[in-house]
N, C-alpha and C. Protein backbone atom coordinates (compact mmCIF):
# COMPACT_ATOMS: atom_id res chain seq x y z
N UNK A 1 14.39 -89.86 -92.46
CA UNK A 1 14.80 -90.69 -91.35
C UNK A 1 13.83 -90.46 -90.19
N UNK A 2 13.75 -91.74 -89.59
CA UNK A 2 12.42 -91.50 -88.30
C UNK A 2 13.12 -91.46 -87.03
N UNK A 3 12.54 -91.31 -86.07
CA UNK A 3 12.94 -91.28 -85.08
C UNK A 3 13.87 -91.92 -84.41
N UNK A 4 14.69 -91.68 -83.29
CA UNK A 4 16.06 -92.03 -83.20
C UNK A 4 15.68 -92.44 -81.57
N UNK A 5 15.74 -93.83 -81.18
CA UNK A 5 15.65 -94.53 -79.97
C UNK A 5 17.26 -94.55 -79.34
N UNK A 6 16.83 -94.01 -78.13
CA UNK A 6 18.25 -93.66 -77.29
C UNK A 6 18.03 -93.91 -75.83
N UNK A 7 18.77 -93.76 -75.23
CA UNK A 7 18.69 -94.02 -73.57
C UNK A 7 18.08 -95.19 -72.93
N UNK A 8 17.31 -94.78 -72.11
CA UNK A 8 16.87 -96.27 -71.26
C UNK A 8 16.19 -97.36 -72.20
N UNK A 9 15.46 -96.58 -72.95
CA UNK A 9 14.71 -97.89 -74.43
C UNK A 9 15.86 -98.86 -74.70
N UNK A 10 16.96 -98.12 -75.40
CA UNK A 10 18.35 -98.60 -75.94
C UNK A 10 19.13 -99.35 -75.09
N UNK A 11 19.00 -98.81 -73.65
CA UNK A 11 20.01 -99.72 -72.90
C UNK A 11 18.79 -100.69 -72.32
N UNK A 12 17.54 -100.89 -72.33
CA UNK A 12 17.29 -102.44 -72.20
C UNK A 12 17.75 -103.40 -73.49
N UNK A 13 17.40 -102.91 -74.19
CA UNK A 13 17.79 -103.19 -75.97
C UNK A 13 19.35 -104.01 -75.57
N UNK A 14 19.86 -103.47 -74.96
CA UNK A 14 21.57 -103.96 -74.99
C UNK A 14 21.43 -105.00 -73.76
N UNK A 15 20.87 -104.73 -72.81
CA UNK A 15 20.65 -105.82 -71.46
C UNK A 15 20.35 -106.85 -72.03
N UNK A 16 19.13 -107.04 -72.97
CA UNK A 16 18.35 -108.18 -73.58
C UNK A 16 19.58 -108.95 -74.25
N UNK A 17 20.55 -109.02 -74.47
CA UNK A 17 21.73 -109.52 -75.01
C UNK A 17 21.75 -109.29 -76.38
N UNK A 18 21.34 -108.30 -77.06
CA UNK A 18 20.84 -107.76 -78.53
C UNK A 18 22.40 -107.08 -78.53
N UNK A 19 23.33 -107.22 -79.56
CA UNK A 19 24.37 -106.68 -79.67
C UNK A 19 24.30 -105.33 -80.21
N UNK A 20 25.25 -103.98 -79.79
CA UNK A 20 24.79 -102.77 -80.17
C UNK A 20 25.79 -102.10 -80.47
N UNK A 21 27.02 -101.55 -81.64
CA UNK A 21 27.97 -101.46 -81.53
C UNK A 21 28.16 -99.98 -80.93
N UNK A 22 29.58 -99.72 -80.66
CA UNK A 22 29.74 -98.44 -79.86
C UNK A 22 28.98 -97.05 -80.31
N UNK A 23 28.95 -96.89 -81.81
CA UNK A 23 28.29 -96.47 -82.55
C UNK A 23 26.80 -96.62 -82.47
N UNK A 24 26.34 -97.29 -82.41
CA UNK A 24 24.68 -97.45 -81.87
C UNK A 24 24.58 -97.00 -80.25
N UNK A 25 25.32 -97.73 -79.94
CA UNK A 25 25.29 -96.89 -78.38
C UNK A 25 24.88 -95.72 -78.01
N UNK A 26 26.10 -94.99 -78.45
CA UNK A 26 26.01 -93.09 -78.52
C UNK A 26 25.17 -92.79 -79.27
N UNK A 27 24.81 -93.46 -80.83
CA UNK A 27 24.10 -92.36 -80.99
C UNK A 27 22.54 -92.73 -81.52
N UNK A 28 22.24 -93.82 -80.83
CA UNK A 28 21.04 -94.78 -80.95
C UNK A 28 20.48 -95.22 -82.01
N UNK A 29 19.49 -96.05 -82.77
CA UNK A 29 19.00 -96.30 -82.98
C UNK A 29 17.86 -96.20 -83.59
N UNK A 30 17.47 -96.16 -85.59
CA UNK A 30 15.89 -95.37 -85.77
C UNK A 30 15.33 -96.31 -84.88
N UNK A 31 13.58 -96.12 -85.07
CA UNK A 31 12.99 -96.65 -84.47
C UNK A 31 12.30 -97.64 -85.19
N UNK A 32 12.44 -98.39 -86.76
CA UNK A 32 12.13 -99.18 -87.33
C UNK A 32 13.62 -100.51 -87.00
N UNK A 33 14.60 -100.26 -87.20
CA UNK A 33 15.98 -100.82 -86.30
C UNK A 33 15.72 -101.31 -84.89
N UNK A 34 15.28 -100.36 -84.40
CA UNK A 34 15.30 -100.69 -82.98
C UNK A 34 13.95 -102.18 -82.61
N UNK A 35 12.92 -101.54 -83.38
CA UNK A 35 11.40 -102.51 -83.42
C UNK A 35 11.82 -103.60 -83.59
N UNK A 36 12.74 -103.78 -84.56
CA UNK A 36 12.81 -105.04 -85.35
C UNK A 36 13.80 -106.14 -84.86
N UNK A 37 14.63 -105.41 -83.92
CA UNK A 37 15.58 -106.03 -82.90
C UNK A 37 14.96 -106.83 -81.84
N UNK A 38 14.34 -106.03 -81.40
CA UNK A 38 13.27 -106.05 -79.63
C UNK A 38 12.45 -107.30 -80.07
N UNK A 39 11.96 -106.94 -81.95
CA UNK A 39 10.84 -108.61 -82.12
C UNK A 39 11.33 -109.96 -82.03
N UNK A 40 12.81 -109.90 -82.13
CA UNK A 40 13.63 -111.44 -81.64
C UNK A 40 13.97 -111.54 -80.03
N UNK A 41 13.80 -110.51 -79.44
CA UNK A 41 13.94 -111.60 -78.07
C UNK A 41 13.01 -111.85 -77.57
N UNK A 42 13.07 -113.23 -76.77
CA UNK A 42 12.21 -114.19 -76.17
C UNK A 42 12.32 -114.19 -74.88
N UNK A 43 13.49 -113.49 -74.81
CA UNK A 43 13.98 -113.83 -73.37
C UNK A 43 14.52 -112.51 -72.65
N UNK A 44 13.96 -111.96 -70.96
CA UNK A 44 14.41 -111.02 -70.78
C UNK A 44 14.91 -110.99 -69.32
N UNK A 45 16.16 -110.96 -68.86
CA UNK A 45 16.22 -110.84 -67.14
C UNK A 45 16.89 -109.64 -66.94
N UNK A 46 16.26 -109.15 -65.81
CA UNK A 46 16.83 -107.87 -65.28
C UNK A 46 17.26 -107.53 -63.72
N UNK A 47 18.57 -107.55 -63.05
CA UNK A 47 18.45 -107.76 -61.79
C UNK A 47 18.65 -106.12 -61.27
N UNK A 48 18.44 -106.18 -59.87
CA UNK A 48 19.02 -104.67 -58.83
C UNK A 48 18.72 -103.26 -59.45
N UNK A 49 17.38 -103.04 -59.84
CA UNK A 49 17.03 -102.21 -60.29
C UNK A 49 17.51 -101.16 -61.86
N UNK A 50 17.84 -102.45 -62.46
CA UNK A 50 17.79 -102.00 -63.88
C UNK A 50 17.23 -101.75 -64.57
N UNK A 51 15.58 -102.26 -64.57
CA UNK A 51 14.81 -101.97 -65.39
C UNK A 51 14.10 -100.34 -65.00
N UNK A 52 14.65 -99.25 -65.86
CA UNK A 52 14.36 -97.80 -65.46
C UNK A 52 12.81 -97.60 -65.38
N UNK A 53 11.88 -98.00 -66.44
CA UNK A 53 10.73 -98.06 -66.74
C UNK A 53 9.90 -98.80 -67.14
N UNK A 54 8.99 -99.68 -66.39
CA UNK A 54 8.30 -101.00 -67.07
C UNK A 54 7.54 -100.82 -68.30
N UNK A 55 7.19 -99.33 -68.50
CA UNK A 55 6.62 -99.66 -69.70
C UNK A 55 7.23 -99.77 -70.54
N UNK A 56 9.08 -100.05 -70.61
CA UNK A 56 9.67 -100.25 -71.62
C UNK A 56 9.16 -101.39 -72.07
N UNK A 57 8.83 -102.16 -71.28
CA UNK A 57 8.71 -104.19 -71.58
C UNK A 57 7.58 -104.18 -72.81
N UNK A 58 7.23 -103.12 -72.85
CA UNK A 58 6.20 -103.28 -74.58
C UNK A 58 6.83 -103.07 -75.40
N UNK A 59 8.08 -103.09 -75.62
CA UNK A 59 8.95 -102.97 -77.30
C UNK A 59 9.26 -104.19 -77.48
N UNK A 60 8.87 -105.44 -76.80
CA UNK A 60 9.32 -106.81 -76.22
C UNK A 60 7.89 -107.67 -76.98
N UNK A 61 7.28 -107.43 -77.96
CA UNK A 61 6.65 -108.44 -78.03
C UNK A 61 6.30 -109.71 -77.75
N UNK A 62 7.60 -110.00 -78.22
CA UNK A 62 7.29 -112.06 -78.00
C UNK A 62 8.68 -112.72 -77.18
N UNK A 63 8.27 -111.63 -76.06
CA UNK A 63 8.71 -111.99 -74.64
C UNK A 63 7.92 -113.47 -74.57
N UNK A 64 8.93 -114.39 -74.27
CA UNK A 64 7.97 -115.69 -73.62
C UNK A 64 8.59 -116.10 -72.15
N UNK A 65 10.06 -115.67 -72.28
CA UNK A 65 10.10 -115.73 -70.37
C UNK A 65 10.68 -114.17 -69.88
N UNK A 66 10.10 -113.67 -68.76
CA UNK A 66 10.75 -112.37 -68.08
C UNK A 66 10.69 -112.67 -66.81
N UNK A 67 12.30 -112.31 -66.65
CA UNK A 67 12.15 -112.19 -65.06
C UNK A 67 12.64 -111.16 -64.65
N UNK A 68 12.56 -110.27 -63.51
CA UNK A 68 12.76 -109.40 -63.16
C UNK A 68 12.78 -109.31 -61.16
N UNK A 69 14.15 -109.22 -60.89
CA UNK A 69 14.59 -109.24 -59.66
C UNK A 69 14.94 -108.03 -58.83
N UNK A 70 14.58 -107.62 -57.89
CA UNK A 70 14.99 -106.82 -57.20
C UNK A 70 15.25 -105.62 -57.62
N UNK A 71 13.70 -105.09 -58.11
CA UNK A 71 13.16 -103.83 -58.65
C UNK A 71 12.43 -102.87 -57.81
N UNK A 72 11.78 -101.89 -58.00
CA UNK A 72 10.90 -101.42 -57.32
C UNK A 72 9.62 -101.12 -58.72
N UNK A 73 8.49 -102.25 -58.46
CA UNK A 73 7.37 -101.98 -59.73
C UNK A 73 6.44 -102.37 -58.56
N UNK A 74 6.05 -101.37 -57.91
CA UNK A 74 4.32 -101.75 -57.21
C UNK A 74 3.40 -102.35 -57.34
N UNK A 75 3.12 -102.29 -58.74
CA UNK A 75 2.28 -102.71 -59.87
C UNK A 75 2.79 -103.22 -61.14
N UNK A 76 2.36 -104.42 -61.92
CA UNK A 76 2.71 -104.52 -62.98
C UNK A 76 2.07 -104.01 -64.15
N UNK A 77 3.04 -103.34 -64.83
CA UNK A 77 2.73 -102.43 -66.20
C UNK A 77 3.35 -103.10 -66.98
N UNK A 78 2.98 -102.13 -68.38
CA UNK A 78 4.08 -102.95 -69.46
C UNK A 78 3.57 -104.26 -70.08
N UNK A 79 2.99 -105.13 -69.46
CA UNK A 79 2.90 -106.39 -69.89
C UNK A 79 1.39 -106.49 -70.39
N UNK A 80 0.60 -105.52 -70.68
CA UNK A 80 -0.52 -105.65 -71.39
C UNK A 80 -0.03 -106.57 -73.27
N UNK A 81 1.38 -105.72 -73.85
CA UNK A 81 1.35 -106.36 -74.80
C UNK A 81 1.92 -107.51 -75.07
N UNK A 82 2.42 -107.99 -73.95
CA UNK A 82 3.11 -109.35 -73.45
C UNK A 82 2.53 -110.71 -74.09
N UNK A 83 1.41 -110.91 -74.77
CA UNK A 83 0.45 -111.24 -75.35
C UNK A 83 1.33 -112.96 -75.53
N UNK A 84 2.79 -113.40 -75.22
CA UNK A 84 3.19 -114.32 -75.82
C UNK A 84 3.70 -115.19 -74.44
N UNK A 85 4.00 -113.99 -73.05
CA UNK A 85 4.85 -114.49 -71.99
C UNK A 85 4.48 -115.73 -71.35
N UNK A 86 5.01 -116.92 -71.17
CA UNK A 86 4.86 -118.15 -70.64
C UNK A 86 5.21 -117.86 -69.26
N UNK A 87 6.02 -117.37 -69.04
CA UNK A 87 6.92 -117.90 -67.53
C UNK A 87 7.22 -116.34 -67.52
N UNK A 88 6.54 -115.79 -66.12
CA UNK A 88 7.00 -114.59 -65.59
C UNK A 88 7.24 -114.53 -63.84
N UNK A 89 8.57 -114.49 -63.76
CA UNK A 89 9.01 -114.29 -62.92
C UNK A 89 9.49 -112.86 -62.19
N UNK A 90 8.67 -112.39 -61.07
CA UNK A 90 8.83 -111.23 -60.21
C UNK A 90 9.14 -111.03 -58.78
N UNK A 91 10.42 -111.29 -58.68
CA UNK A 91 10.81 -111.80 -56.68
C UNK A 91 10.99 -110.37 -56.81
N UNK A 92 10.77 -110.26 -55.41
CA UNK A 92 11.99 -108.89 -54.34
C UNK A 92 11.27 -107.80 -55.76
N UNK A 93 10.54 -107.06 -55.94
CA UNK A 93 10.73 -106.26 -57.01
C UNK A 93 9.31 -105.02 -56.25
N UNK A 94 8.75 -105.76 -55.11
CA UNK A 94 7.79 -104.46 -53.90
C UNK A 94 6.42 -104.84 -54.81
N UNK A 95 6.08 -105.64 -54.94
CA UNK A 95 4.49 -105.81 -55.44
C UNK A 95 3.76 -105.58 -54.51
N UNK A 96 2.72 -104.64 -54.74
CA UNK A 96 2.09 -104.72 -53.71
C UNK A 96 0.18 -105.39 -54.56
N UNK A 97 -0.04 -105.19 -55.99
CA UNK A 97 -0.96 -105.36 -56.63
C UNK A 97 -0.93 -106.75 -57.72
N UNK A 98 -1.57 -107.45 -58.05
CA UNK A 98 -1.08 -108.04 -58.98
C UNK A 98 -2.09 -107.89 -60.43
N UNK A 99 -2.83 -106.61 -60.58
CA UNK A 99 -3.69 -106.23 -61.62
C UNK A 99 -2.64 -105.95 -62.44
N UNK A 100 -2.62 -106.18 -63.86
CA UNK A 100 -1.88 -105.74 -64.86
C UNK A 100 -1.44 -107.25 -65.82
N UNK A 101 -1.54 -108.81 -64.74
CA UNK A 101 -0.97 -110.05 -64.80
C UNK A 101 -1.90 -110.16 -65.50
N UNK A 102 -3.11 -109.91 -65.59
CA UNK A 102 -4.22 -110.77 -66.58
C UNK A 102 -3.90 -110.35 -67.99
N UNK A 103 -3.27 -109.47 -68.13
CA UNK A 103 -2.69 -109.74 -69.86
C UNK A 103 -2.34 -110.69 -69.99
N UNK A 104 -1.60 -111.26 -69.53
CA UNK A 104 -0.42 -112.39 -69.80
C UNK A 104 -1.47 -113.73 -69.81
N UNK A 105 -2.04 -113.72 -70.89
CA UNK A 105 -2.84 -114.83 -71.38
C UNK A 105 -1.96 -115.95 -71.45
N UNK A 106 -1.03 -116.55 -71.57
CA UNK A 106 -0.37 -117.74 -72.10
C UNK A 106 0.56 -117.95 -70.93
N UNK A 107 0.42 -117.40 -69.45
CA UNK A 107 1.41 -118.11 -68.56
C UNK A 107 0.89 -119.43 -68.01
N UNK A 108 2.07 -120.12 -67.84
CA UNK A 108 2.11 -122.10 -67.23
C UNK A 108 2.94 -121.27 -66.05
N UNK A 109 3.84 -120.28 -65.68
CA UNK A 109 4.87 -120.40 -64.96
C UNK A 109 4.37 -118.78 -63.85
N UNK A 110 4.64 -118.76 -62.96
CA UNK A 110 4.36 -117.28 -62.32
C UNK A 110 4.51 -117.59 -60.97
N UNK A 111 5.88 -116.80 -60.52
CA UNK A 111 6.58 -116.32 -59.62
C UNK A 111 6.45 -115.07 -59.12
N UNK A 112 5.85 -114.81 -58.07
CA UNK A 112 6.03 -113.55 -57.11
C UNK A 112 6.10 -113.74 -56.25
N UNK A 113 7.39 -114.30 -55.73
CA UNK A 113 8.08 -115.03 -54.22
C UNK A 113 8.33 -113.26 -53.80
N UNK A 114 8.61 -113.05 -52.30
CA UNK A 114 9.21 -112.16 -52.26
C UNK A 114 8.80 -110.62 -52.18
N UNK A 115 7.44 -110.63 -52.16
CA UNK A 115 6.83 -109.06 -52.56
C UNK A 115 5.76 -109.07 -51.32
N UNK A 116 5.03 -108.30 -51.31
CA UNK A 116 4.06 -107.93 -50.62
C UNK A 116 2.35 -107.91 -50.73
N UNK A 117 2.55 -108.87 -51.27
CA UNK A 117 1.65 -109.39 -51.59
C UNK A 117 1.16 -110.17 -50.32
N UNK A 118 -0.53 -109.19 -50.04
CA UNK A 118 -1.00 -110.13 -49.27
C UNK A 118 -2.22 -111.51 -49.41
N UNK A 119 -2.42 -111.52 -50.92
CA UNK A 119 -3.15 -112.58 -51.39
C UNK A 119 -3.50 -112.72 -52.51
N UNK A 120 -3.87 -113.56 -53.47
CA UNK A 120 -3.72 -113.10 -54.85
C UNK A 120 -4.66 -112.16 -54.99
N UNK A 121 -4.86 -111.42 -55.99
CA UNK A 121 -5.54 -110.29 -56.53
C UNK A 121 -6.79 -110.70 -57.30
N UNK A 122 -7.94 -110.84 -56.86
CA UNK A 122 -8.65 -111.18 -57.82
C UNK A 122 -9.24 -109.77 -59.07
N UNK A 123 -8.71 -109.00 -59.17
CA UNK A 123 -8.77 -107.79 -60.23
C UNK A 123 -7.94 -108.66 -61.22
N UNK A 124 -6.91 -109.39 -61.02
CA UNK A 124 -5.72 -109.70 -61.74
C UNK A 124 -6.39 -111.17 -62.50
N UNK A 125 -7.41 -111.63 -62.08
CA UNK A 125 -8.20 -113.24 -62.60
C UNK A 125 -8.34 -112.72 -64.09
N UNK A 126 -7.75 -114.04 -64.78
CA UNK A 126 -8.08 -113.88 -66.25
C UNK A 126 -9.62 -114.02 -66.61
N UNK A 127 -9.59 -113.75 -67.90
CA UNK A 127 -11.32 -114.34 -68.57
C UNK A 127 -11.65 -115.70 -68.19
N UNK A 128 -12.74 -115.85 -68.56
CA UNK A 128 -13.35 -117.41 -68.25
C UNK A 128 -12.40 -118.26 -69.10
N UNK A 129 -12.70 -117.60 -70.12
CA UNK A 129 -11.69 -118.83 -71.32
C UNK A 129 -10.13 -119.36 -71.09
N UNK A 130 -9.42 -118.37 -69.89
CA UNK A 130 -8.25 -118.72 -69.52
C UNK A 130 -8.13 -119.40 -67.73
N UNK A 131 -9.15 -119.45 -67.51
CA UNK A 131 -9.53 -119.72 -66.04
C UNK A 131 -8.79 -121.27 -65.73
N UNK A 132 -9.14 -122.64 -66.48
CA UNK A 132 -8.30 -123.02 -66.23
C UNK A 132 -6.91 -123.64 -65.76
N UNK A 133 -6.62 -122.37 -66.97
CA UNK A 133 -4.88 -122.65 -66.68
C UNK A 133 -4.33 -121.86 -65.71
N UNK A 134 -5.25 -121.03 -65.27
CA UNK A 134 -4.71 -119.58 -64.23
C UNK A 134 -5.17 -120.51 -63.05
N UNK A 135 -6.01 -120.85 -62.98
CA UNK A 135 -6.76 -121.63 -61.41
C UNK A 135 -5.61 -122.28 -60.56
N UNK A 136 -4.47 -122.93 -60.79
CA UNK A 136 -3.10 -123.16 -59.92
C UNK A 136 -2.39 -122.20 -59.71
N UNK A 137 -2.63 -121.25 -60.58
CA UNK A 137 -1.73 -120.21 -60.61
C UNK A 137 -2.12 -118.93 -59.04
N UNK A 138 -3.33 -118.51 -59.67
CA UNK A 138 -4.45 -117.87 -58.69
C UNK A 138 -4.70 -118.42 -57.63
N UNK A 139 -5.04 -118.98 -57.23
CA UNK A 139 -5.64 -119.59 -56.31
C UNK A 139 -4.79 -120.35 -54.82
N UNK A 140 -2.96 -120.18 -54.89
CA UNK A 140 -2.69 -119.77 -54.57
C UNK A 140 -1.41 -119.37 -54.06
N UNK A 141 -1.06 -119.34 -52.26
CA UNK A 141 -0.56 -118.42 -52.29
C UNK A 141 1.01 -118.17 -53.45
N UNK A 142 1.06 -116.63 -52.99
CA UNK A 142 2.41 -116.65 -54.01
C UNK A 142 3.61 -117.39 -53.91
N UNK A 143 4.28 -117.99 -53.11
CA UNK A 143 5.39 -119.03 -53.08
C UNK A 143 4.43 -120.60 -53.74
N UNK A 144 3.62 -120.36 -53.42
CA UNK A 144 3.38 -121.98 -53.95
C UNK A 144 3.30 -122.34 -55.28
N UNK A 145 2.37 -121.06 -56.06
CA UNK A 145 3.18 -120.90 -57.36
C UNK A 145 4.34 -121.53 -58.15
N UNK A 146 5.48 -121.87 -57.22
CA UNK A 146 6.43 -122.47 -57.70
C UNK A 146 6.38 -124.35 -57.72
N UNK A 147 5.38 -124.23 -56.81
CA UNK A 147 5.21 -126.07 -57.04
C UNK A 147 4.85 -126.35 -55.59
N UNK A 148 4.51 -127.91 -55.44
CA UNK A 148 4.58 -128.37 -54.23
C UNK A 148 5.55 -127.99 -53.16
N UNK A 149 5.32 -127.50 -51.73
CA UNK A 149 5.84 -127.45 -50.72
C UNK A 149 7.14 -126.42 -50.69
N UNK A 150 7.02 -125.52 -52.13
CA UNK A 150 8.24 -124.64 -52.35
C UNK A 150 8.45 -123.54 -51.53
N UNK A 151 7.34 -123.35 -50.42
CA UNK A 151 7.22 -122.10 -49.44
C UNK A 151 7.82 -122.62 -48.06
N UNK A 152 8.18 -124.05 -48.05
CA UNK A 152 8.59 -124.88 -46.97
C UNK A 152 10.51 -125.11 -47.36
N UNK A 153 11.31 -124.83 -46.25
CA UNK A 153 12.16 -125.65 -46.92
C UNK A 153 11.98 -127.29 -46.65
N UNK A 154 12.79 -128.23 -46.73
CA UNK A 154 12.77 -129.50 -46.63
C UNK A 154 13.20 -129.80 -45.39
N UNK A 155 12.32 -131.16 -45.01
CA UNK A 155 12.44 -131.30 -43.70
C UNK A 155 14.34 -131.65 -43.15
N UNK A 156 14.75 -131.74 -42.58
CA UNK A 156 16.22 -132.13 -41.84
C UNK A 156 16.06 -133.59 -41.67
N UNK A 157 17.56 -134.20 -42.48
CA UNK A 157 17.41 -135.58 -42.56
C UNK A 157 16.94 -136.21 -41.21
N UNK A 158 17.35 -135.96 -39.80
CA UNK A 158 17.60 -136.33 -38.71
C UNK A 158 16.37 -136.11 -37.77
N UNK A 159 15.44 -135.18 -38.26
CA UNK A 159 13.99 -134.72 -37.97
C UNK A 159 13.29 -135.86 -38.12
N UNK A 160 12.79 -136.15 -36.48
CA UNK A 160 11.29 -137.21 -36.61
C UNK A 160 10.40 -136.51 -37.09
């Protein structure tokens, strides 16, 4: 028998909506069980500082959306093997870097409303070959990311 996945690994494992019976709970998980679980979700949200350790987010292969709210990750880790993520969403979570994003070869979607970010990161610019699709993304600021005029609210009906 191989190794036995327990604690914070296990309880993202259960966040991800991966069912875990009481019995797996307590007394976790090998680690061929556990792998093989983590390779079906697609989908991961985590709010108010749940996520204990970002480098958990690499048992997550074919993550294609993550969001993650109101964390404390300075930096993004973890997502080097992210290799699949479309849409990553990071509000309120204290960014202060955005190096670590250029893994994420395959994002259309990227949210970092909310952080401290004072401009995009060019450490964080993908390869030429992904330039591109990153060039709306990058280029700029972080609320706009979300689309036209999304850093504005809307004008007041009654406003000349």
């Amino acid at each position: 028998m191989g190794d036995t996945v327990a604690g914070d690994r296990l309880n993202l494992l259960y966040w991800s909506g991966s069912h875990l019976t009481s019995s797996e709970h307590e007394h976790g998980l090998c680690e061929d069980e556990f792998r093989r679980r983590c390779s079906s979700i697609t989908s991961l949200e985590m709010f108010m500082n749940s996520l204990p350790d970002p480098h958990c987010l690499a048992d997550f292969p074919n993550l294609c959306e993550l969001a993650l709210h109101v964390q404390n990750i300075p930096r993004p880790v973890g997502l080097d093997r992210l290799t699949r993520l479309e849409r990553l969403c990071m509000t309120e979570v204290r960014l202060t870097t955005m190096e670590g994003i250029e893994h994420c070869q395959s994002l259309t979607h990227l949210d970092l409303s909310s952080n401290s970010l004072a401009a995009m990161d060019a450490r964080a610019r993908p390869r030429p070959s992904q330039s591109r699709r990153w060039a709306s993304l990058l280029d700029t600021p972080p609320l706009a990311a979300l689309g036209p005029r999304a850093a504005e609210p809307p004008p007041h009906p009654l406003a000349e």
